[in-house]
PDB file of N, CA and C in Angstrom:
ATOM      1  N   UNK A   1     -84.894  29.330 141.706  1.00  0.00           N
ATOM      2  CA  UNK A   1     -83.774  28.907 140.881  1.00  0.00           C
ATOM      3  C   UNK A   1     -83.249  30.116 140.097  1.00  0.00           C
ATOM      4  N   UNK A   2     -81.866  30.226 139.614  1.00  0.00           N
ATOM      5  CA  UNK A   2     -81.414  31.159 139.119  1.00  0.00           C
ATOM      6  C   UNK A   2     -80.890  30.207 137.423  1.00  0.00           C
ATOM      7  N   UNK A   3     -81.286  31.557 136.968  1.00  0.00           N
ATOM      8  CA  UNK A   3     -80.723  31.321 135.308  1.00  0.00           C
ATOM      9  C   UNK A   3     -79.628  31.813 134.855  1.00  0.00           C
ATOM     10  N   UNK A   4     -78.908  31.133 133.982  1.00  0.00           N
ATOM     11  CA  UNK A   4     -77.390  32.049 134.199  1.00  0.00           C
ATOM     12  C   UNK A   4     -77.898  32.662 132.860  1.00  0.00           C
ATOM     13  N   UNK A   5     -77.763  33.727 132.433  1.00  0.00           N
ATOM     14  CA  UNK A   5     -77.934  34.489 131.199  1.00  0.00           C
ATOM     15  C   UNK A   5     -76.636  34.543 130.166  1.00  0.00           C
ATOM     16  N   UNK A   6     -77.018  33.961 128.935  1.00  0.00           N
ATOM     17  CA  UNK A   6     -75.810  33.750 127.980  1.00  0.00           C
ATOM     18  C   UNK A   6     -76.227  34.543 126.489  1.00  0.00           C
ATOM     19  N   UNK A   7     -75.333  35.167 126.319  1.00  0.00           N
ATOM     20  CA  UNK A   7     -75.364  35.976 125.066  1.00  0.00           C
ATOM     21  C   UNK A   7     -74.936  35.951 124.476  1.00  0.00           C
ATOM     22  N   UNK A   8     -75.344  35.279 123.113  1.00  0.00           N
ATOM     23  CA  UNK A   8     -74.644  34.943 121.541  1.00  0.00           C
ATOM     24  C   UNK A   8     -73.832  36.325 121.331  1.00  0.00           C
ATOM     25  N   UNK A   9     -73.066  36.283 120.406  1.00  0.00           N
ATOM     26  CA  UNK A   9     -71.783  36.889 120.075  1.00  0.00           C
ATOM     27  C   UNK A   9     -72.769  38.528 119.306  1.00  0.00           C
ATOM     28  N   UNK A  10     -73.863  37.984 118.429  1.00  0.00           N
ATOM     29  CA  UNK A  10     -74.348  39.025 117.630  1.00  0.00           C
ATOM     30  C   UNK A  10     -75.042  40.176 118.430  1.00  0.00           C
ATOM     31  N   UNK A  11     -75.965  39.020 119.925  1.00  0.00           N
ATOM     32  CA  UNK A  11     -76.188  39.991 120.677  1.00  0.00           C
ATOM     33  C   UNK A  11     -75.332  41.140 121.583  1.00  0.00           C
ATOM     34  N   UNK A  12     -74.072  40.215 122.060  1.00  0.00           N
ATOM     35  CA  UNK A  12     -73.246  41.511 122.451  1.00  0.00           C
ATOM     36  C   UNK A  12     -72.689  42.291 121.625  1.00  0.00           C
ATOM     37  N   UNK A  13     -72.947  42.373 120.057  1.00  0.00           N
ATOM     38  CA  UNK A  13     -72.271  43.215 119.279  1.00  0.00           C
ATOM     39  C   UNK A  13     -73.759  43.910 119.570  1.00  0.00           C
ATOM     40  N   UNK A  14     -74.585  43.958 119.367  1.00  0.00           N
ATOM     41  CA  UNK A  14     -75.797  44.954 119.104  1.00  0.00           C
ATOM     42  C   UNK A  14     -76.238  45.377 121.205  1.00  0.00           C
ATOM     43  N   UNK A  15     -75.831  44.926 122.029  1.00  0.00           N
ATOM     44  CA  UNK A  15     -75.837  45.740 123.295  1.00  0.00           C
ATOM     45  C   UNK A  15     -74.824  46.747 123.270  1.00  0.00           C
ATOM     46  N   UNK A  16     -73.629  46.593 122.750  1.00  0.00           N
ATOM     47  CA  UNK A  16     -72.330  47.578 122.679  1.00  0.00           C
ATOM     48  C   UNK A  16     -72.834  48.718 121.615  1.00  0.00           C
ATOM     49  N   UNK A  17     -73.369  48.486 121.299  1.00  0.00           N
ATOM     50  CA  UNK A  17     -73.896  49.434 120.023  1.00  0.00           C
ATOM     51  C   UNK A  17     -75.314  50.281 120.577  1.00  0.00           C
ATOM     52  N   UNK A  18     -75.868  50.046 121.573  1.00  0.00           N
ATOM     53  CA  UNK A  18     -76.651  50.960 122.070  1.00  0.00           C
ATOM     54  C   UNK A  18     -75.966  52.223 123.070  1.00  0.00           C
ATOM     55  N   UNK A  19     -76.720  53.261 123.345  1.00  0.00           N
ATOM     56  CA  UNK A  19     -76.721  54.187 123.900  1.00  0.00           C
ATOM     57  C   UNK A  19     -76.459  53.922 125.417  1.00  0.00           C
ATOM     58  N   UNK A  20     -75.690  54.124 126.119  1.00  0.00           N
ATOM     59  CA  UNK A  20     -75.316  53.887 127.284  1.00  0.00           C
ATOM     60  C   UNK A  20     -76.484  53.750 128.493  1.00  0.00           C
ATOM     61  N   UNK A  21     -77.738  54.889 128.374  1.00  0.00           N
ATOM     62  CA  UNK A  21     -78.759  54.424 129.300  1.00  0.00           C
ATOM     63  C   UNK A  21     -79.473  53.321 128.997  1.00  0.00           C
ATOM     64  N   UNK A  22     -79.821  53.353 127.285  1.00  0.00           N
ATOM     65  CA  UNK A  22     -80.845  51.783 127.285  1.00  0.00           C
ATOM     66  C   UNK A  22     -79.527  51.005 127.411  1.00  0.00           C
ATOM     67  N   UNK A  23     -78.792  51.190 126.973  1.00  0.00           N
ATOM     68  CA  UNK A  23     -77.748  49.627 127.374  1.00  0.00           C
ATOM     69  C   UNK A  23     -77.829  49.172 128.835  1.00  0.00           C
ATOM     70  N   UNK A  24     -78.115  50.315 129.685  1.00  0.00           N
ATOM     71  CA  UNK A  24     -78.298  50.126 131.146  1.00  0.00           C
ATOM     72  C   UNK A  24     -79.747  49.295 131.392  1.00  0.00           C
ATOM     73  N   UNK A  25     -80.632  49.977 130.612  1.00  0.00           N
ATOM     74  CA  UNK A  25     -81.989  49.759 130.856  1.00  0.00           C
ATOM     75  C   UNK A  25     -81.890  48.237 130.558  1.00  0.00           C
ATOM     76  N   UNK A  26     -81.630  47.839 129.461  1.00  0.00           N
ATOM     77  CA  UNK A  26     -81.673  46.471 129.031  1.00  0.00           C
ATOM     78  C   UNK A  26     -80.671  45.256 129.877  1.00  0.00           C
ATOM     79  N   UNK A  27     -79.906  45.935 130.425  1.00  0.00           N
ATOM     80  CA  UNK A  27     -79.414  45.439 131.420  1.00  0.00           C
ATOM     81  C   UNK A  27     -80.106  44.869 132.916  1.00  0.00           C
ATOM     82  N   UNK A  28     -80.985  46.004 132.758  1.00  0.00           N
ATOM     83  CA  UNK A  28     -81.700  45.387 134.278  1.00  0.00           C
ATOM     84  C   UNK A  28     -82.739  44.858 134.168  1.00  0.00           C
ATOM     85  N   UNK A  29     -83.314  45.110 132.569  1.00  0.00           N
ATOM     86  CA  UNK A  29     -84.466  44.108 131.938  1.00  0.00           C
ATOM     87  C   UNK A  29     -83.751  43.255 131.936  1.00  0.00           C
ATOM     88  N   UNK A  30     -82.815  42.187 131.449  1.00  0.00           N
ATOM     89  CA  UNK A  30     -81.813  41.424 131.772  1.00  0.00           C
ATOM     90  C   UNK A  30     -82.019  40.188 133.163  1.00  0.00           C
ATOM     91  N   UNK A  31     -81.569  41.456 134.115  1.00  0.00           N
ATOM     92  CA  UNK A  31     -81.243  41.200 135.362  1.00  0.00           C
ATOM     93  C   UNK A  31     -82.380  40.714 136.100  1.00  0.00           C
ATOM     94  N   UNK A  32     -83.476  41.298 136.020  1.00  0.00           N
ATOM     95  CA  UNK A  32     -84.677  41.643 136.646  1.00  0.00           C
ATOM     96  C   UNK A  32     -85.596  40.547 136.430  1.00  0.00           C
ATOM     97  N   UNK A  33     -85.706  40.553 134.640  1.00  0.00           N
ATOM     98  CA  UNK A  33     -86.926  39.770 134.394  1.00  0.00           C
ATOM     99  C   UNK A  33     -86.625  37.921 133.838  1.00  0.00           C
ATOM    100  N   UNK A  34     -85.067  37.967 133.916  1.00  0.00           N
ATOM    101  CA  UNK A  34     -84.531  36.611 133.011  1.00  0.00           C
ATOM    102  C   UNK A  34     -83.977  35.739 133.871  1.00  0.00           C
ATOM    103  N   UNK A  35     -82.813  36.518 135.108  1.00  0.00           N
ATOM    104  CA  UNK A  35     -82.355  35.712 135.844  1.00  0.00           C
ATOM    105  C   UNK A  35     -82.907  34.618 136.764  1.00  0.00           C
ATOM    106  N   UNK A  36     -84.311  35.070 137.091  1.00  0.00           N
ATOM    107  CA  UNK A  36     -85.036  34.480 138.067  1.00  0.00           C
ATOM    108  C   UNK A  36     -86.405  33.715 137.548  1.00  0.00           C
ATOM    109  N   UNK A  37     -87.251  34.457 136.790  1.00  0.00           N
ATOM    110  CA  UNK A  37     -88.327  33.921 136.350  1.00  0.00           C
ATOM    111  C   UNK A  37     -88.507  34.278 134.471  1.00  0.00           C
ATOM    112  N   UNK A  38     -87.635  33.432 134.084  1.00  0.00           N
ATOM    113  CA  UNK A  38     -87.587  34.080 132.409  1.00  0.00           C
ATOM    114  C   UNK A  38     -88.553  33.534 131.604  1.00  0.00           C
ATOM    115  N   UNK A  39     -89.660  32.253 131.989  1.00  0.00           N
ATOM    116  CA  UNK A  39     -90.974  31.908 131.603  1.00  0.00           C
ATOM    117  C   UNK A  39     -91.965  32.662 131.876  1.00  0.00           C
ATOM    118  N   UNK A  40     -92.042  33.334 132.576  1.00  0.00           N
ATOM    119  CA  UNK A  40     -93.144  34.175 133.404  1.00  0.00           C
ATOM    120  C   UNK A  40     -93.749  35.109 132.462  1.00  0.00           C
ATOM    121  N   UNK A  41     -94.668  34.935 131.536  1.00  0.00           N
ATOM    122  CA  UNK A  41     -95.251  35.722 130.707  1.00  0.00           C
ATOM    123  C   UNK A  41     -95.966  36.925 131.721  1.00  0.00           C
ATOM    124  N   UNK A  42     -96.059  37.504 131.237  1.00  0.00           N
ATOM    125  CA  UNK A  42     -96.661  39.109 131.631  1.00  0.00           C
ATOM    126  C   UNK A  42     -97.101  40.071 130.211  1.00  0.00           C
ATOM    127  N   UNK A  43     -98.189  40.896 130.867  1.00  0.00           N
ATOM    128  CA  UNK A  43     -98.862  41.430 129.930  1.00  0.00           C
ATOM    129  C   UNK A  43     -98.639  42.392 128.868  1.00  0.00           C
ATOM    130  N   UNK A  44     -97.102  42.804 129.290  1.00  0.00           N
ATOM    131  CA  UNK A  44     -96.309  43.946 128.727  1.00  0.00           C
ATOM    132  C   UNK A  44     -94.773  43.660 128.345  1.00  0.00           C
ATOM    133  N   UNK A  45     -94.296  42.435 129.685  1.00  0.00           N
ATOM    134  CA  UNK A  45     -92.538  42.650 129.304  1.00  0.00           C
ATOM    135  C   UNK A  45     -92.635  41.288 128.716  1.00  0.00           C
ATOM    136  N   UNK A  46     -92.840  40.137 129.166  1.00  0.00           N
ATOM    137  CA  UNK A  46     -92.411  38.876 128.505  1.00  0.00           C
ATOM    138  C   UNK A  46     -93.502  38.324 127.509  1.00  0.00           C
ATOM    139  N   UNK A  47     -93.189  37.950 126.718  1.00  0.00           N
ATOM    140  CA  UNK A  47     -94.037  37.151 125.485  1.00  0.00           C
ATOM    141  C   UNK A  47     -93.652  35.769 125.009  1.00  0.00           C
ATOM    142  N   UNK A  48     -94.260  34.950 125.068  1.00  0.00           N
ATOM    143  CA  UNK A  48     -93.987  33.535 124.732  1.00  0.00           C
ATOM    144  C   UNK A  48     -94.426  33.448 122.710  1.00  0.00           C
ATOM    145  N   UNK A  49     -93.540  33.320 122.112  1.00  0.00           N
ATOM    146  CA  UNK A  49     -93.980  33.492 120.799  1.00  0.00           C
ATOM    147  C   UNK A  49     -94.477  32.815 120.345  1.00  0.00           C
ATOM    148  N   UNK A  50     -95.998  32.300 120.076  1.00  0.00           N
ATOM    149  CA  UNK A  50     -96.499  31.074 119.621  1.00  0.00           C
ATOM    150  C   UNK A  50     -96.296  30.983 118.073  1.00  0.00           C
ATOM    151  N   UNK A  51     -95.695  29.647 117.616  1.00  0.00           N
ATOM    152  CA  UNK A  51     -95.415  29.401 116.327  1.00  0.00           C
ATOM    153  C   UNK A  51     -94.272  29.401 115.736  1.00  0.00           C
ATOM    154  N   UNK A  52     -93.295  29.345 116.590  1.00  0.00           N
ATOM    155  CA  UNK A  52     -92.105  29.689 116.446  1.00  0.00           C
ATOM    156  C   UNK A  52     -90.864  28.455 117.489  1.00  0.00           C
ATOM    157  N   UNK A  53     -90.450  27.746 116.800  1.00  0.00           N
ATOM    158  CA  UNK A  53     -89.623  26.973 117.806  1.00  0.00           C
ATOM    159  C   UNK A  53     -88.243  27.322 118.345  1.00  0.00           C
ATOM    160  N   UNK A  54     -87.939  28.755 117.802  1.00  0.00           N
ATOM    161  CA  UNK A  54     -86.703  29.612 118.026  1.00  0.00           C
ATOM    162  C   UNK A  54     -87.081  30.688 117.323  1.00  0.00           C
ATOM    163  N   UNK A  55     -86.587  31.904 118.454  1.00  0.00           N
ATOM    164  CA  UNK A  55     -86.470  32.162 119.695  1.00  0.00           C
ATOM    165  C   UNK A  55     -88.002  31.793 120.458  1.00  0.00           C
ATOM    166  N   UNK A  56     -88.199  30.874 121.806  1.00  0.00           N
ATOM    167  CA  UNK A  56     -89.071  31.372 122.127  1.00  0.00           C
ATOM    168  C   UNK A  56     -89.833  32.198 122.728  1.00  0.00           C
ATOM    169  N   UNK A  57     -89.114  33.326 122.918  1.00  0.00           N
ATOM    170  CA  UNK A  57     -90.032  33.959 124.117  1.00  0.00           C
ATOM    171  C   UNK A  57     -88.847  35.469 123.447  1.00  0.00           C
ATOM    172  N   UNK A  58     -89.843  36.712 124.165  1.00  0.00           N
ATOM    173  CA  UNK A  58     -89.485  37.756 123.804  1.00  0.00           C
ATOM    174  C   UNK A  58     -89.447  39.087 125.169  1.00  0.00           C
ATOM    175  N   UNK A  59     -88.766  40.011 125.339  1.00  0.00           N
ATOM    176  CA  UNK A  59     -88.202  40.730 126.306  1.00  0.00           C
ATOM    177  C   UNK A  59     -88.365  41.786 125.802  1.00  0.00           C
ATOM    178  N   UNK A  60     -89.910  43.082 126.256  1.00  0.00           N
ATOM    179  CA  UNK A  60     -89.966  44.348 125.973  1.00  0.00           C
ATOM    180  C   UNK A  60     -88.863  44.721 127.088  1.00  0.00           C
ATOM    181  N   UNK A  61     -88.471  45.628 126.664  1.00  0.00           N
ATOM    182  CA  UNK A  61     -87.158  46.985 127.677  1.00  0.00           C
ATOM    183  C   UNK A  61     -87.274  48.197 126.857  1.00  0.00           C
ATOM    184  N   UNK A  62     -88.386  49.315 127.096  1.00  0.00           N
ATOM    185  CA  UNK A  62     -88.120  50.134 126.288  1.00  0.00           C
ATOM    186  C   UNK A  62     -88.491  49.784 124.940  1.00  0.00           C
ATOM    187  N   UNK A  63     -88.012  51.017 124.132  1.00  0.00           N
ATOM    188  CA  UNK A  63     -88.072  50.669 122.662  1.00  0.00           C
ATOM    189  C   UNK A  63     -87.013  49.299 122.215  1.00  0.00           C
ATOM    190  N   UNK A  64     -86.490  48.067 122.595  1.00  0.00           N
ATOM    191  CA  UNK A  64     -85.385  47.191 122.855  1.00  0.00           C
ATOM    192  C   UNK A  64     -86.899  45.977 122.996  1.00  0.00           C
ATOM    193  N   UNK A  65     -86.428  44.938 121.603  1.00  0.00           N
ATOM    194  CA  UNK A  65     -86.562  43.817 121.967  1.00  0.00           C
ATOM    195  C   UNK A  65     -85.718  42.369 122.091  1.00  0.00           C
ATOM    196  N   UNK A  66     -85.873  42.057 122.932  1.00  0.00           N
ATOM    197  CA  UNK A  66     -84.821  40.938 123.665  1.00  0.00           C
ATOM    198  C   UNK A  66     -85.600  39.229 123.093  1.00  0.00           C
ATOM    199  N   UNK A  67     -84.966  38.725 121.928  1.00  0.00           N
ATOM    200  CA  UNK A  67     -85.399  37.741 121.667  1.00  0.00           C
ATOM    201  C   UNK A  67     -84.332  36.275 122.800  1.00  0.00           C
ATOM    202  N   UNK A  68     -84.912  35.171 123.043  1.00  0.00           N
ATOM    203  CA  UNK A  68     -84.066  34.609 124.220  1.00  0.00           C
ATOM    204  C   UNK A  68     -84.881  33.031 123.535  1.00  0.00           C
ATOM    205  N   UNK A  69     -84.289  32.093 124.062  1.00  0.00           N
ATOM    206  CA  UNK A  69     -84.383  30.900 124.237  1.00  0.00           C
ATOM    207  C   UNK A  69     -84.285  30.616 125.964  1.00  0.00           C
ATOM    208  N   UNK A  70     -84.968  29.589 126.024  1.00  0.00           N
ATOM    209  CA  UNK A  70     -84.735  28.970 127.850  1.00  0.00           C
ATOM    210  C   UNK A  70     -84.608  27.513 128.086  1.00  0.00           C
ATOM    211  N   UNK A  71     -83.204  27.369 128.828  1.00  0.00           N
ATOM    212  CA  UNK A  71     -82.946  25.673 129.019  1.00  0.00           C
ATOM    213  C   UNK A  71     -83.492  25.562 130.192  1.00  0.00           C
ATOM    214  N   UNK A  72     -83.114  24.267 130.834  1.00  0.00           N
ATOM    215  CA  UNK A  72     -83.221  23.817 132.306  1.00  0.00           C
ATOM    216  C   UNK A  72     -82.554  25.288 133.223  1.00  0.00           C
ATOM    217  N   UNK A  73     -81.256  25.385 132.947  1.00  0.00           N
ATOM    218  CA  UNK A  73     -80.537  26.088 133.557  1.00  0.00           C
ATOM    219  C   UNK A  73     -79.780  27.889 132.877  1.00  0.00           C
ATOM    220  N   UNK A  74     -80.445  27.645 131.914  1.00  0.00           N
ATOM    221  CA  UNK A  74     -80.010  29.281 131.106  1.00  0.00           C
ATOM    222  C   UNK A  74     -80.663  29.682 130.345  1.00  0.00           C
ATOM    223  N   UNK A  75     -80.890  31.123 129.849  1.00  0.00           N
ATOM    224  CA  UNK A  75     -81.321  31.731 129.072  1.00  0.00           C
ATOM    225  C   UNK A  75     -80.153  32.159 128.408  1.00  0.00           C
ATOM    226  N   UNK A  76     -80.467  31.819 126.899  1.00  0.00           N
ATOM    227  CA  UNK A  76     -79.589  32.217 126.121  1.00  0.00           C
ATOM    228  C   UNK A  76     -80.052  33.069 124.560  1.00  0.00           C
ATOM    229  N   UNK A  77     -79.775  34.533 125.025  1.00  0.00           N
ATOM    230  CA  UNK A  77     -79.885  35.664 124.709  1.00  0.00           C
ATOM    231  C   UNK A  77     -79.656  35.683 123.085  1.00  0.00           C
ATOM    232  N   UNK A  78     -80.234  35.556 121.867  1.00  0.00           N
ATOM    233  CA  UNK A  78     -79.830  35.507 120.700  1.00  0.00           C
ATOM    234  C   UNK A  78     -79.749  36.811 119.982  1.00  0.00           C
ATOM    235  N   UNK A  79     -80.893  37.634 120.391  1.00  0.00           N
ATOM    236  CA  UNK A  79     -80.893  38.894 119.606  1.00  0.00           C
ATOM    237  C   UNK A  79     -81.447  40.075 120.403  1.00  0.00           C
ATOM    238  N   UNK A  80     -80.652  41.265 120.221  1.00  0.00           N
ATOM    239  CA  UNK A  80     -81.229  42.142 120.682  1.00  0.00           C
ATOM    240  C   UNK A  80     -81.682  43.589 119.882  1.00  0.00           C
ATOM    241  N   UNK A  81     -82.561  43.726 119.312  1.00  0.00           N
ATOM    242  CA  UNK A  81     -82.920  44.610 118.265  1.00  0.00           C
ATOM    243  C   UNK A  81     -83.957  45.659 118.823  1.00  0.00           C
ATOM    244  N   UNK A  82     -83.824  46.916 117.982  1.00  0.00           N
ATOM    245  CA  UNK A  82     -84.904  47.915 118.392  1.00  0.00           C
ATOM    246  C   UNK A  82     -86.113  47.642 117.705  1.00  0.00           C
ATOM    247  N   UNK A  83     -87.196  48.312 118.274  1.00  0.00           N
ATOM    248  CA  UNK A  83     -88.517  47.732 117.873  1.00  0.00           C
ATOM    249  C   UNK A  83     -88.937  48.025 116.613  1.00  0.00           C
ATOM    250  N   UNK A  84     -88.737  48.632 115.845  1.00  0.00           N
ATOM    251  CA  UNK A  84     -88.731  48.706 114.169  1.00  0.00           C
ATOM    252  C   UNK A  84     -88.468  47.867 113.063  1.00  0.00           C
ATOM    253  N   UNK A  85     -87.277  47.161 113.594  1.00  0.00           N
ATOM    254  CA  UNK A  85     -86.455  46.113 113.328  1.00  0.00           C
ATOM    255  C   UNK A  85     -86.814  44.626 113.646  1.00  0.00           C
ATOM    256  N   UNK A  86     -87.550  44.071 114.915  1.00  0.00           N
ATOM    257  CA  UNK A  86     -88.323  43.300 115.550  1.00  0.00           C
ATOM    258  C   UNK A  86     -88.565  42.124 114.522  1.00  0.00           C
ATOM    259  N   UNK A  87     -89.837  42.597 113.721  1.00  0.00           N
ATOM    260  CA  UNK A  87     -90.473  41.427 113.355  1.00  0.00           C
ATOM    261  C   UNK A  87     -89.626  41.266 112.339  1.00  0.00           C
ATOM    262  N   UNK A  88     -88.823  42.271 111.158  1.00  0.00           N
ATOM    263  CA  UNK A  88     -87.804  41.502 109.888  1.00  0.00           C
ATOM    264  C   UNK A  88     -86.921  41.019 110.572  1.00  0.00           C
ATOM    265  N   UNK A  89     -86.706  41.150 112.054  1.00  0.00           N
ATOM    266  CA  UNK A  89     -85.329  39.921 112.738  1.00  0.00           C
ATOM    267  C   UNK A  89     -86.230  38.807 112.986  1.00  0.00           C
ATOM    268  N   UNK A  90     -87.375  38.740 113.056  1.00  0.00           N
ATOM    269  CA  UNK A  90     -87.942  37.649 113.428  1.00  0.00           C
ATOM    270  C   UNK A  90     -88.469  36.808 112.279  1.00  0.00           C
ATOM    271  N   UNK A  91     -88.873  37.345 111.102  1.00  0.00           N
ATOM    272  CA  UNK A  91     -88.735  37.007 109.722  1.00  0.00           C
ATOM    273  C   UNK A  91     -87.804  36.206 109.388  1.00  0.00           C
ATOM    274  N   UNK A  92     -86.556  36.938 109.243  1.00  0.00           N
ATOM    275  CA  UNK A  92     -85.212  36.231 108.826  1.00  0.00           C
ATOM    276  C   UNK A  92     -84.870  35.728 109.944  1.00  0.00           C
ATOM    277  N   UNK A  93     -84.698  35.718 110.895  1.00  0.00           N
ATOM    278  CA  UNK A  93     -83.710  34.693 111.926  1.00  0.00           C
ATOM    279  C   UNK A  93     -84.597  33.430 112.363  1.00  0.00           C
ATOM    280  N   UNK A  94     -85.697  33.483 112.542  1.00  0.00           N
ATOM    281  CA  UNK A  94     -86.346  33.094 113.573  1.00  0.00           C
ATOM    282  C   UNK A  94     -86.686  31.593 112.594  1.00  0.00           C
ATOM    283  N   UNK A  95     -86.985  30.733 113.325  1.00  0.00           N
ATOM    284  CA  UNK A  95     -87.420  29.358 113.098  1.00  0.00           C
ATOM    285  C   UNK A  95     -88.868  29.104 113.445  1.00  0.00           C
ATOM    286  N   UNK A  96     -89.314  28.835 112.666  1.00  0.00           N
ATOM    287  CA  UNK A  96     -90.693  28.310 112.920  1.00  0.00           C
ATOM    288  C   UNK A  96     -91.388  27.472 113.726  1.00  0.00           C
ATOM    289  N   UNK A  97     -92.172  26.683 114.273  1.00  0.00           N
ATOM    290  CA  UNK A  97     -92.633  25.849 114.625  1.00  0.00           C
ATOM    291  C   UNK A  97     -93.263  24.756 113.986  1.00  0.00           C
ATOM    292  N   UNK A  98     -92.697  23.358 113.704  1.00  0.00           N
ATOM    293  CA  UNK A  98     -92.919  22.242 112.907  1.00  0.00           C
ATOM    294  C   UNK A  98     -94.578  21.717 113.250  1.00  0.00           C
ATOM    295  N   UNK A  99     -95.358  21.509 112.484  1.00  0.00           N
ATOM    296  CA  UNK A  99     -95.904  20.354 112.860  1.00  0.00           C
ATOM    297  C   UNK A  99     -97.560  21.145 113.038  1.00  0.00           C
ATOM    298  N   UNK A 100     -98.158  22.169 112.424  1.00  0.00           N
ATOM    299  CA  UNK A 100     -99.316  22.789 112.754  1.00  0.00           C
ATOM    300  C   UNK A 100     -99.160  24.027 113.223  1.00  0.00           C
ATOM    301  N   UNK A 101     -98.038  24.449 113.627  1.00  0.00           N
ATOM    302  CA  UNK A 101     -97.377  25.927 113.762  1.00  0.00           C
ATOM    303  C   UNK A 101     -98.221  26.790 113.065  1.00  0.00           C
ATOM    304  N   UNK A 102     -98.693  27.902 113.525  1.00  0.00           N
ATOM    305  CA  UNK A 102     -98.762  29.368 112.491  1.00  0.00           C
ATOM    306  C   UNK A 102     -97.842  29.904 112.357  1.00  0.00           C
ATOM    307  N   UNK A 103     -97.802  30.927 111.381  1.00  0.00           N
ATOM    308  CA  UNK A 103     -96.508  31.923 111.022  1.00  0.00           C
ATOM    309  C   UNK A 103     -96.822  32.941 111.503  1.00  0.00           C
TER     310      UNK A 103
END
């Protein structure tokens, strides 16, 4: 099955704002790891964020982390921040998980 990949407005302001190769790079992290299998945890690129009911899941590319949500039929791309930046976007943006959640 294919995922159509959708990107909130903030994230394409912060892809336009990278450097033309990681903008590439993150592009084919993108392409590569979301379109087709964007649940697929792995030991390095995808992360399922436990405790958190938004965003769930997370996209190493480089120094570039790719925070995402996943429907039936799309991934929809909320934030894309460098890794310094990461966890205070995940601080402030991010939603918790109700109900026995950790932080």
């Amino acid at each position: 099955m294919t995922f159509e990949v959708i990107l909130a407005p903030d994230a394409v302001k912060s892809l336009r704002r990278l450097h033309a190769h990681v903008r590439a790079d993150v592009k084919d992290a993108l392409e590569v790891h979301l379109r087709h299998e964007p649940t697929k945890v792995s030991k390095s690129r995808i992360k399922r964020l436990r405790g958190m009911s938004q965003p769930q899941f997370r996209l190493r590319a480089g120094d570039i982390r790719v925070f995402y949500d996943v429907t039936e039929t799309a991934v929809e791309i909320l934030a894309i921040v460098e890794k310094h930046e990461a966890q205070a976007w995940l601080d402030e943006q991010g939603t918790p998980a109700t109900g026995g959640g950790t932080g």
